[in-house]
Each structure stands twice: as C-alpha cells, then as structure tokens.
N, C-alpha and C. Protein backbone atom coordinates (compact mmCIF):
# COMPACT_ATOMS: atom_id res chain seq x y z
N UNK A 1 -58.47 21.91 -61.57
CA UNK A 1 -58.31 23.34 -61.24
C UNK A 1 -56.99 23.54 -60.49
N UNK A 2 -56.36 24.70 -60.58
CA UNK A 2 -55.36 25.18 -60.24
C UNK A 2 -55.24 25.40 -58.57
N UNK A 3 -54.52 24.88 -57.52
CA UNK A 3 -54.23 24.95 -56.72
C UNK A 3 -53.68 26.16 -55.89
N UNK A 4 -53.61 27.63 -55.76
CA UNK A 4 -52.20 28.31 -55.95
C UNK A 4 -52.00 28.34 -54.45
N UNK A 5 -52.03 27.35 -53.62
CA UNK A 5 -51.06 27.36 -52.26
C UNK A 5 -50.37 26.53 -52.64
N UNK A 6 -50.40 25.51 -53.74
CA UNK A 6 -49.17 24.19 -54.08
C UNK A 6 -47.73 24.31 -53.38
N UNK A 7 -47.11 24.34 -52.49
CA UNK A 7 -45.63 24.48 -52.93
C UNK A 7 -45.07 23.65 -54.25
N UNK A 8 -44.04 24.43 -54.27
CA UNK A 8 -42.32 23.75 -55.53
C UNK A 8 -42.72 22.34 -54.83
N UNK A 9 -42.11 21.41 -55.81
CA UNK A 9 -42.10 19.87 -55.38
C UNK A 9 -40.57 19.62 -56.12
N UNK A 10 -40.39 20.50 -56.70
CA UNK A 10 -38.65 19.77 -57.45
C UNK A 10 -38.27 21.20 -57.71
N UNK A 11 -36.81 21.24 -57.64
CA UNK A 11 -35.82 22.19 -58.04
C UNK A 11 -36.07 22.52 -59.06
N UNK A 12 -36.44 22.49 -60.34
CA UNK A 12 -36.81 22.15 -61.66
C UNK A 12 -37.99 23.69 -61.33
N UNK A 13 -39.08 23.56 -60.54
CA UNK A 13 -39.95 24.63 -60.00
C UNK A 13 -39.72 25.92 -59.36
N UNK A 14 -38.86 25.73 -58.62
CA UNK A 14 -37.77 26.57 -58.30
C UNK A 14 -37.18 27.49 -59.48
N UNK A 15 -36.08 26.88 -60.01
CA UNK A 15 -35.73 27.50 -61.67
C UNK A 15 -36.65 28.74 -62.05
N UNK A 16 -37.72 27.65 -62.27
CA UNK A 16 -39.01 28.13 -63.27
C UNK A 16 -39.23 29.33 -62.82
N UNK A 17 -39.34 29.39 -61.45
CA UNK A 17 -39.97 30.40 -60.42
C UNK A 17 -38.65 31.63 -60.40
N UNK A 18 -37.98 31.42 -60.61
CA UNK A 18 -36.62 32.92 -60.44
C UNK A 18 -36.61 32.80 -61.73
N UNK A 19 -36.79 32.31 -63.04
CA UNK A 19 -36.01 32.84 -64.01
C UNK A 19 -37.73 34.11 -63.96
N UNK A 20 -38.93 33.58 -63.57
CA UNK A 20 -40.48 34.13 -63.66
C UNK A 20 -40.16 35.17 -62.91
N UNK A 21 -39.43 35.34 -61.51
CA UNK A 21 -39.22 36.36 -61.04
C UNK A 21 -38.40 37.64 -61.04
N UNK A 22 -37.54 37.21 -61.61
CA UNK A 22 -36.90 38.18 -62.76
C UNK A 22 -37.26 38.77 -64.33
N UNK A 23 -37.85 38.00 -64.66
CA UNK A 23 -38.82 38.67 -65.63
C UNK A 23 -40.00 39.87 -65.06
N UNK A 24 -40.79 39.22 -64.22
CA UNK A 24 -41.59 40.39 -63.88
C UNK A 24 -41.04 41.68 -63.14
N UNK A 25 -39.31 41.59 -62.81
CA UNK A 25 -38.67 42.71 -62.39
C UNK A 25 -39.25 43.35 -63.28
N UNK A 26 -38.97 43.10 -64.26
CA UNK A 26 -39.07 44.52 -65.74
C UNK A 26 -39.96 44.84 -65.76
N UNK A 27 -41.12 44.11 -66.01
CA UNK A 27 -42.58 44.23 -66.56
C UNK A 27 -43.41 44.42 -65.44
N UNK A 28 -43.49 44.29 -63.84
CA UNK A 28 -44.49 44.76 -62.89
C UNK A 28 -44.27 45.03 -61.81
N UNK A 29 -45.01 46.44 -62.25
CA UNK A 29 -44.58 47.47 -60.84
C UNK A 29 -45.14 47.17 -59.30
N UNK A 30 -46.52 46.36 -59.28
CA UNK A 30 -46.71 45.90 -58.22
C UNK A 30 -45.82 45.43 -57.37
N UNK A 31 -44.74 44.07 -58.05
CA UNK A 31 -44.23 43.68 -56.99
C UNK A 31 -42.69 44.32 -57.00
N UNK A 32 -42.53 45.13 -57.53
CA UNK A 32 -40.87 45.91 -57.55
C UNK A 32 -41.53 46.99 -56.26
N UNK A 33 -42.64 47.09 -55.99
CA UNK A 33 -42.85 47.78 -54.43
C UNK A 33 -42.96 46.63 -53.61
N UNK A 34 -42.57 45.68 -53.52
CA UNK A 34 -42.89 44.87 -52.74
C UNK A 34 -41.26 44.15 -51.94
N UNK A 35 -40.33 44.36 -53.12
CA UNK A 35 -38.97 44.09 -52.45
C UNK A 35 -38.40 44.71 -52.08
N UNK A 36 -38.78 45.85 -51.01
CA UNK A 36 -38.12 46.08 -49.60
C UNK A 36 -38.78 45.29 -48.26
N UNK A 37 -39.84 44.35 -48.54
CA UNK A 37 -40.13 43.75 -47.56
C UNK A 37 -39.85 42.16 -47.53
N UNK A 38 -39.25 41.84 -48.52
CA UNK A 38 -38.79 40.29 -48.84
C UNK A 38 -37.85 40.42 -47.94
N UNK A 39 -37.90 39.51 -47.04
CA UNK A 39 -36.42 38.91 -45.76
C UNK A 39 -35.87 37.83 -46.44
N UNK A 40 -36.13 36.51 -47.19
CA UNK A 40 -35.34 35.32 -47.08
C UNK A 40 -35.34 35.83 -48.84
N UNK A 41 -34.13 35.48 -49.05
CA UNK A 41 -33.67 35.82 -50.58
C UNK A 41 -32.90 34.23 -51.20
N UNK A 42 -33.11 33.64 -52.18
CA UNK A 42 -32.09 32.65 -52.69
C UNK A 42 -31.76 32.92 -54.02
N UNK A 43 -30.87 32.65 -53.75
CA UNK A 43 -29.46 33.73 -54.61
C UNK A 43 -28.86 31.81 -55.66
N UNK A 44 -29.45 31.53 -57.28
CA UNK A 44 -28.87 30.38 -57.54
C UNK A 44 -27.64 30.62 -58.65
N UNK A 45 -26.32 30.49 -58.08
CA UNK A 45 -25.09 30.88 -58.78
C UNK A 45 -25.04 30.93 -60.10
N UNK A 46 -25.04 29.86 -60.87
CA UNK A 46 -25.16 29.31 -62.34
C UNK A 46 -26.15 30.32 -62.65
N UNK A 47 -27.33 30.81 -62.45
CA UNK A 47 -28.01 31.12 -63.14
C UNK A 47 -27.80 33.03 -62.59
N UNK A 48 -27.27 33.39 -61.94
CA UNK A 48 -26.82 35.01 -61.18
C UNK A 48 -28.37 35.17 -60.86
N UNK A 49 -29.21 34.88 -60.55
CA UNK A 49 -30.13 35.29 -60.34
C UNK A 49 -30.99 35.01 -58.93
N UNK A 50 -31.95 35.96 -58.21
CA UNK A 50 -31.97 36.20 -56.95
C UNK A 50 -33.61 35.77 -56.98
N UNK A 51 -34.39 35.38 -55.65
CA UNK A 51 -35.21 35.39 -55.37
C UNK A 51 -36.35 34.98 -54.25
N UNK A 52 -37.36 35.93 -53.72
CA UNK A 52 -37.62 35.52 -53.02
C UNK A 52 -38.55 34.00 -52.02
N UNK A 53 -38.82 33.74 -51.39
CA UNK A 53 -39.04 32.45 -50.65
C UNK A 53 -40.32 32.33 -51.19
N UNK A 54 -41.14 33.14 -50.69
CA UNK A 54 -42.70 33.12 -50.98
C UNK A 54 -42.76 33.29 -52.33
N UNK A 55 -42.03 34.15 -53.29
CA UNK A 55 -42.80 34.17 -54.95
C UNK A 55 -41.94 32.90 -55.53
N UNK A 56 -40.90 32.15 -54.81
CA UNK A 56 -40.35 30.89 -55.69
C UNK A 56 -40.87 29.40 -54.94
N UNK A 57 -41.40 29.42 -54.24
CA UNK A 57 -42.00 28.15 -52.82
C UNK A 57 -43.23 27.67 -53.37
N UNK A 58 -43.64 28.52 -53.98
CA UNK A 58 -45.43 28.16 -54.91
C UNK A 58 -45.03 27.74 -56.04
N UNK A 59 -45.99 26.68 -56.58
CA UNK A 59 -45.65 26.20 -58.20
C UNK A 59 -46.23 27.60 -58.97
N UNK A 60 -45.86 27.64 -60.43
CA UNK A 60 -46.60 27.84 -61.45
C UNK A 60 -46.16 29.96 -60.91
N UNK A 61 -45.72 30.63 -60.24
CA UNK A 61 -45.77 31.60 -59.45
C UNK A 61 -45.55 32.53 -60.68
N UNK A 62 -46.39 33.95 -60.76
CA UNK A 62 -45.71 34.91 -61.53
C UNK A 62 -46.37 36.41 -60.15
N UNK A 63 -46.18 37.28 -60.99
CA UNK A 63 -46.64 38.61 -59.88
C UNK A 63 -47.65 38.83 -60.01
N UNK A 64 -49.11 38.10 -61.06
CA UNK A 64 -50.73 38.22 -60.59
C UNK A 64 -50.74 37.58 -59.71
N UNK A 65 -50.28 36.27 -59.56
CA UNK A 65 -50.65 35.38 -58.52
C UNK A 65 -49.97 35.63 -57.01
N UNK A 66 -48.93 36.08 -57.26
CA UNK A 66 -48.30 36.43 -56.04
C UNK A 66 -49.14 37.89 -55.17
N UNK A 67 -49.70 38.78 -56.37
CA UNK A 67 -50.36 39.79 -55.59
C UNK A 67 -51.88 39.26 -54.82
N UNK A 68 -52.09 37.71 -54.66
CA UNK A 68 -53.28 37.20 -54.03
C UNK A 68 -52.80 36.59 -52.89
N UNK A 69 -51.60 36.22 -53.16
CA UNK A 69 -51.17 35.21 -51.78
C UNK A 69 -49.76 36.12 -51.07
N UNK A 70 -49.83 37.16 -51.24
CA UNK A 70 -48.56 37.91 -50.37
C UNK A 70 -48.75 38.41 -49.11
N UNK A 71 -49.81 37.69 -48.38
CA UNK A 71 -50.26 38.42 -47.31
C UNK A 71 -50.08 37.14 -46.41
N UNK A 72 -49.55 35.88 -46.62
CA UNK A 72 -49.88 34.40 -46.32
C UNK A 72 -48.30 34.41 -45.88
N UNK A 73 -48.05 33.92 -44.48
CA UNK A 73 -46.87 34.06 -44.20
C UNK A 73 -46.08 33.32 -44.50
N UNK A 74 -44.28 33.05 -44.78
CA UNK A 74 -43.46 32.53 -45.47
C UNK A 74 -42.84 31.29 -44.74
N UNK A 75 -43.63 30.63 -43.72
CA UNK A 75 -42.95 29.91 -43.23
C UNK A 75 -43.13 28.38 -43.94
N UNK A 76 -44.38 28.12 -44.56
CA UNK A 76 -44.55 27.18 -45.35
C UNK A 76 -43.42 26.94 -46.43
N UNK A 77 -43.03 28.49 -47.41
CA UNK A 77 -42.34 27.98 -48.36
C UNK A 77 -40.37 28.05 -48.00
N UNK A 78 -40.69 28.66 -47.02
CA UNK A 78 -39.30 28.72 -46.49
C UNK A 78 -39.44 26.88 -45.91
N UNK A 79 -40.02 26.31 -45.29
CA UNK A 79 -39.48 25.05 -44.98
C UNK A 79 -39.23 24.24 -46.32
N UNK A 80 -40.31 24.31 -47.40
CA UNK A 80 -40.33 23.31 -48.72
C UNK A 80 -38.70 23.64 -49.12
N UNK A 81 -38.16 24.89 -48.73
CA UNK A 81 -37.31 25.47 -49.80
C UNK A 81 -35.91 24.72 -48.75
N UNK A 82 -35.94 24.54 -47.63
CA UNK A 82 -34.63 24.03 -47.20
C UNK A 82 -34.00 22.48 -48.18
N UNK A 83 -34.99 21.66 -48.96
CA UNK A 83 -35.03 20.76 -49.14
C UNK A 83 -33.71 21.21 -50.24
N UNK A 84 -33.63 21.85 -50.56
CA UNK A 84 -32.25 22.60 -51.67
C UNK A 84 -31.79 23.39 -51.35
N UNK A 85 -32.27 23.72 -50.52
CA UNK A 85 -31.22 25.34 -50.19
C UNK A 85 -30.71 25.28 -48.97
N UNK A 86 -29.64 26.52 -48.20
CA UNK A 86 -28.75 26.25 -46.72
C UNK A 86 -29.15 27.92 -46.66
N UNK A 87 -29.17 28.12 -45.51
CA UNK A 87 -28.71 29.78 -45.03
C UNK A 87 -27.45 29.98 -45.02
N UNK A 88 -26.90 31.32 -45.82
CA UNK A 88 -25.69 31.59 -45.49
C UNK A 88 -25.60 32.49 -43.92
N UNK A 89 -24.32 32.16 -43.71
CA UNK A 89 -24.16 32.44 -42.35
C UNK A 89 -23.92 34.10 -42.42
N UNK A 90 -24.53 35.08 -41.32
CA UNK A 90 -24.55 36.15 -41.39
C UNK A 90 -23.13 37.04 -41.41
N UNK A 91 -23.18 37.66 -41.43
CA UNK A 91 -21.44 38.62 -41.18
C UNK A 91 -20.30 37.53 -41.58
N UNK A 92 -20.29 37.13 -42.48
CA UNK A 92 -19.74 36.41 -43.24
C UNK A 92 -19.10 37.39 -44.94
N UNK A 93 -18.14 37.14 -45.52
CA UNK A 93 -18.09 37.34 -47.01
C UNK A 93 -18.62 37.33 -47.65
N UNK A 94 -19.38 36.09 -47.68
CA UNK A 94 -20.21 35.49 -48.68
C UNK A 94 -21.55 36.10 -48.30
N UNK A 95 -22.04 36.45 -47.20
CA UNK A 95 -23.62 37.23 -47.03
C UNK A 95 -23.17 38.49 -47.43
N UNK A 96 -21.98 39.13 -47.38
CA UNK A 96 -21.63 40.88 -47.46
C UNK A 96 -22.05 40.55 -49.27
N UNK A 97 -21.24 39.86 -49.93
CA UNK A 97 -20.67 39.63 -51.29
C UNK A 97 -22.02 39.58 -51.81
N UNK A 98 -23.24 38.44 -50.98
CA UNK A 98 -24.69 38.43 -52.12
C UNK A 98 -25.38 39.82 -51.49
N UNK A 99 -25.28 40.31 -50.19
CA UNK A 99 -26.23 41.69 -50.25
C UNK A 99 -26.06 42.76 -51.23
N UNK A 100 -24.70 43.21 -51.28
CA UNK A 100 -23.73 43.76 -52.27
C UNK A 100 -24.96 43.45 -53.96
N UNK A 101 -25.13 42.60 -54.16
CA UNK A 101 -25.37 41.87 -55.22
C UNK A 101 -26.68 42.36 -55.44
N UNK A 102 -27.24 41.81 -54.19
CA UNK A 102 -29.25 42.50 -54.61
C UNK A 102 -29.35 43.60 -54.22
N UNK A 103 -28.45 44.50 -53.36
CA UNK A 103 -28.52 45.40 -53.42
C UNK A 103 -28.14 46.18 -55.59
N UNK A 104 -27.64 45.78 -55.69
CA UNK A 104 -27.20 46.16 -57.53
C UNK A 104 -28.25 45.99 -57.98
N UNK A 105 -29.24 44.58 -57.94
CA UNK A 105 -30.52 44.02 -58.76
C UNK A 105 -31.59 45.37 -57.69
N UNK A 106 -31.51 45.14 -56.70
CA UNK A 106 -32.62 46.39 -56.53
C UNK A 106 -33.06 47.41 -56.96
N UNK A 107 -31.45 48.24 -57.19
CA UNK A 107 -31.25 49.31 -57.16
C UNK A 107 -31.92 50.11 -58.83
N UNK A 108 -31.90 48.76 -59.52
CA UNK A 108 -32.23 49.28 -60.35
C UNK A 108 -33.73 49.36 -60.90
N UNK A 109 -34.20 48.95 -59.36
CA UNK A 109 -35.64 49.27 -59.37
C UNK A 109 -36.03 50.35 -58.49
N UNK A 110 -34.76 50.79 -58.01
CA UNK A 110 -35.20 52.35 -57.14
C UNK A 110 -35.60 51.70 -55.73
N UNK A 111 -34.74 50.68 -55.41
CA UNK A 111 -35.55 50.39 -53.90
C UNK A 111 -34.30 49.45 -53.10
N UNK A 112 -34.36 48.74 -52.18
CA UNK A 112 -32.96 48.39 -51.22
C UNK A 112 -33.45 47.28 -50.88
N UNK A 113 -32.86 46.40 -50.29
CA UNK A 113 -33.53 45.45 -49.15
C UNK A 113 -33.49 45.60 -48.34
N UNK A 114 -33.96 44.94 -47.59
CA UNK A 114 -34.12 44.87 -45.56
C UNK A 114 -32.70 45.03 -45.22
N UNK A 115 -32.71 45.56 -44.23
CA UNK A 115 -31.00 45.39 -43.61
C UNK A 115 -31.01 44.06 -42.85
N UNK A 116 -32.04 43.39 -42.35
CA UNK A 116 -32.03 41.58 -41.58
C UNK A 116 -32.39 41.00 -43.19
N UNK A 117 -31.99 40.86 -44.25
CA UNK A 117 -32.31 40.33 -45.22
C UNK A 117 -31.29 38.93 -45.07
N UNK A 118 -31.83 37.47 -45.44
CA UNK A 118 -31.09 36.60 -45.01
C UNK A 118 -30.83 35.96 -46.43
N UNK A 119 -30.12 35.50 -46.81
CA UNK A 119 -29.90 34.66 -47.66
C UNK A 119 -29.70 33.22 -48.13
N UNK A 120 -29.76 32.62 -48.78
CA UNK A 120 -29.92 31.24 -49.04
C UNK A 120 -29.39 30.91 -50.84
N UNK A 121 -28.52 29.76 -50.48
CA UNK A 121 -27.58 29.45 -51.42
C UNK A 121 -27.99 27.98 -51.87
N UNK A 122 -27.86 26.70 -53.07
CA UNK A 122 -28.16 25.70 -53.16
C UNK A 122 -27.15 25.15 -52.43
N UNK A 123 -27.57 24.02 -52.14
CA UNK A 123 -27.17 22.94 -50.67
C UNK A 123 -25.44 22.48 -51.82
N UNK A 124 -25.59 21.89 -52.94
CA UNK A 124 -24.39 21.67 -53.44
C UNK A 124 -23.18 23.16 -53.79
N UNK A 125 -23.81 24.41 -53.39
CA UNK A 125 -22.84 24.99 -53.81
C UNK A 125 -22.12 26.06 -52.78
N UNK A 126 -21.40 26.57 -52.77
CA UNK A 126 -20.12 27.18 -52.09
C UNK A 126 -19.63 28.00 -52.60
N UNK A 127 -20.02 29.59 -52.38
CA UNK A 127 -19.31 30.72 -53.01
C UNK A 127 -17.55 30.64 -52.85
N UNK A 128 -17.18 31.00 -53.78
CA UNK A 128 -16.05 30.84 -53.95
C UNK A 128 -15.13 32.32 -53.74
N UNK A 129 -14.53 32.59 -52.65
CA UNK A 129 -14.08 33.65 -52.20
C UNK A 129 -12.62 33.71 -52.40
N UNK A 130 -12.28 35.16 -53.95
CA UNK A 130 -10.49 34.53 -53.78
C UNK A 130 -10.23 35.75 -52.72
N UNK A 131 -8.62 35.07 -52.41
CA UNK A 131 -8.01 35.84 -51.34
C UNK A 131 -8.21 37.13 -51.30
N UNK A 132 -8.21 38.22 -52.48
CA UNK A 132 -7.77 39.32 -52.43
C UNK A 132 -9.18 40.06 -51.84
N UNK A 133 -10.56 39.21 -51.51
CA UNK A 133 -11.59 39.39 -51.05
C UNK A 133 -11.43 39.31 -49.70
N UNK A 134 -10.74 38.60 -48.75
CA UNK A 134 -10.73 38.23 -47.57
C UNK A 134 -10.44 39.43 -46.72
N UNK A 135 -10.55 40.95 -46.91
CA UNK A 135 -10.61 41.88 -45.99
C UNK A 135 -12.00 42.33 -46.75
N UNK A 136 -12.16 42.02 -47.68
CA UNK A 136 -13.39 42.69 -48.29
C UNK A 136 -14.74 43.25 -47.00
N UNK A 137 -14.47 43.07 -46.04
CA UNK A 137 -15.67 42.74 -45.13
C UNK A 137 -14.94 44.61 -44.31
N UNK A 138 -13.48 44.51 -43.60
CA UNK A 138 -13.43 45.36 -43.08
C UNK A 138 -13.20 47.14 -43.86
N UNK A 139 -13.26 46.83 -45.56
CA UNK A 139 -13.29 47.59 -45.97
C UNK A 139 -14.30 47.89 -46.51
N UNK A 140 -15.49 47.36 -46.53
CA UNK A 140 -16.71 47.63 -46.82
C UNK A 140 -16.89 48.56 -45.11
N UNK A 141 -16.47 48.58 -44.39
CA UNK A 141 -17.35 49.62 -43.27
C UNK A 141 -16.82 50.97 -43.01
C-alpha cells in the first residue's frame, strides 16, 4: 500500500514532481487557490519550471493527493529537499530575476505569491546574470 507521507528519495522524484506540478497548473483549480500561500518555491533551470516544497518533497505527488496532506507542515520536505537544492540569497538579482518569473507563471492563474516567498535553486547550478542586468534590481523599484 501506498505510503503518501513518503518523502522524494532521489532527484529523479523531484523532476517527476514539478513536471506533475505544472501540469495540474492547467487542469486543477483546487490547488491554483492554493499558490498564494506556498513560501519555499524551487525554481529547476533546464527544465524553466517552478515548484513548491510540500507538493515536490512527497513521492508519487499530484493535486488529489496534495489536497489530503496540505495542512501538514513543510518542514519535513523542506529538509529532504536541501539534499539538492540551496536558498537563494534574498535581495539579490537572482531572487528579484526568479520572483519576476513566478510572478509571470502565477499570473496566469490570476493569483501572486507571498511577498516573503523564498526560493531555492539546484545545489550544481548558478543563475547566470549578464551585465546589462546588474542595475536590474534598482530599476525594478
């Protein structure tokens, strides 16, 4: 029988779990009300695609199962998830550059994120910021 507190055990689960969570963007409205309250977001480059801690930290995860366990707090899958992932550092480029970003993927569900929304990048990778970005921060205000 199916476990559904499992955490991810490999990156490979992870994947599985954002390409699953972007799919049910389209297809369910339950949880497109549910991302203005997601805080930890991981954002995996190669693939442009965003997602949160708790619906990617569980194996096997889609938005039935997530509407049973969304009440279960995120500190479990936020620790499994450091094992690949880093926090980007706040007031930074690179946090303006991915809010910027889910703010776009939100938007086109009619909804925003948190303004403390934190982000998380894979441990091997490093947004790549060219120069002509490097005021990008004081002209965004």
């Amino acid at each position: 029988m199916y476990n559904e507190s499992q955490l991810v055990t490999d990156y490979n689960d992870v994947i599985i779990n954002m390409k699953q969570f972007n799919r049910d963007l389209l297809e369910q409205l339950e949880i497109k009300e549910q991302l203005p309250q997601f805080m930890h977001w991981y954002y995996i480059p190669h693939l442009n695609l965003f997602g949160p801690s708790k619906f990617i930290g569980y194996k096997q995860m889609e938005a039935e199962l997530y509407e049973r366990i969304k009440k279960r707090p995120s500190v479990e899958t936020k620790r499994v998830l450091t094992e690949w992932f880093y926090p980007v550092q706040s007031e930074t480029v690179e946090e303006l550059i991915l809010r910027d970003q889910l703010r776009s993927l939100l938007n086109l569900c009619e909804k925003k994120p948190r303004a403390n929304a934190v982000f998380h990048l894979p441990k091997n990778t490093i947004l790549l910021v060219p120069d002509r970005l490097t005021n990008y921060r004081t002209n965004k205000k």
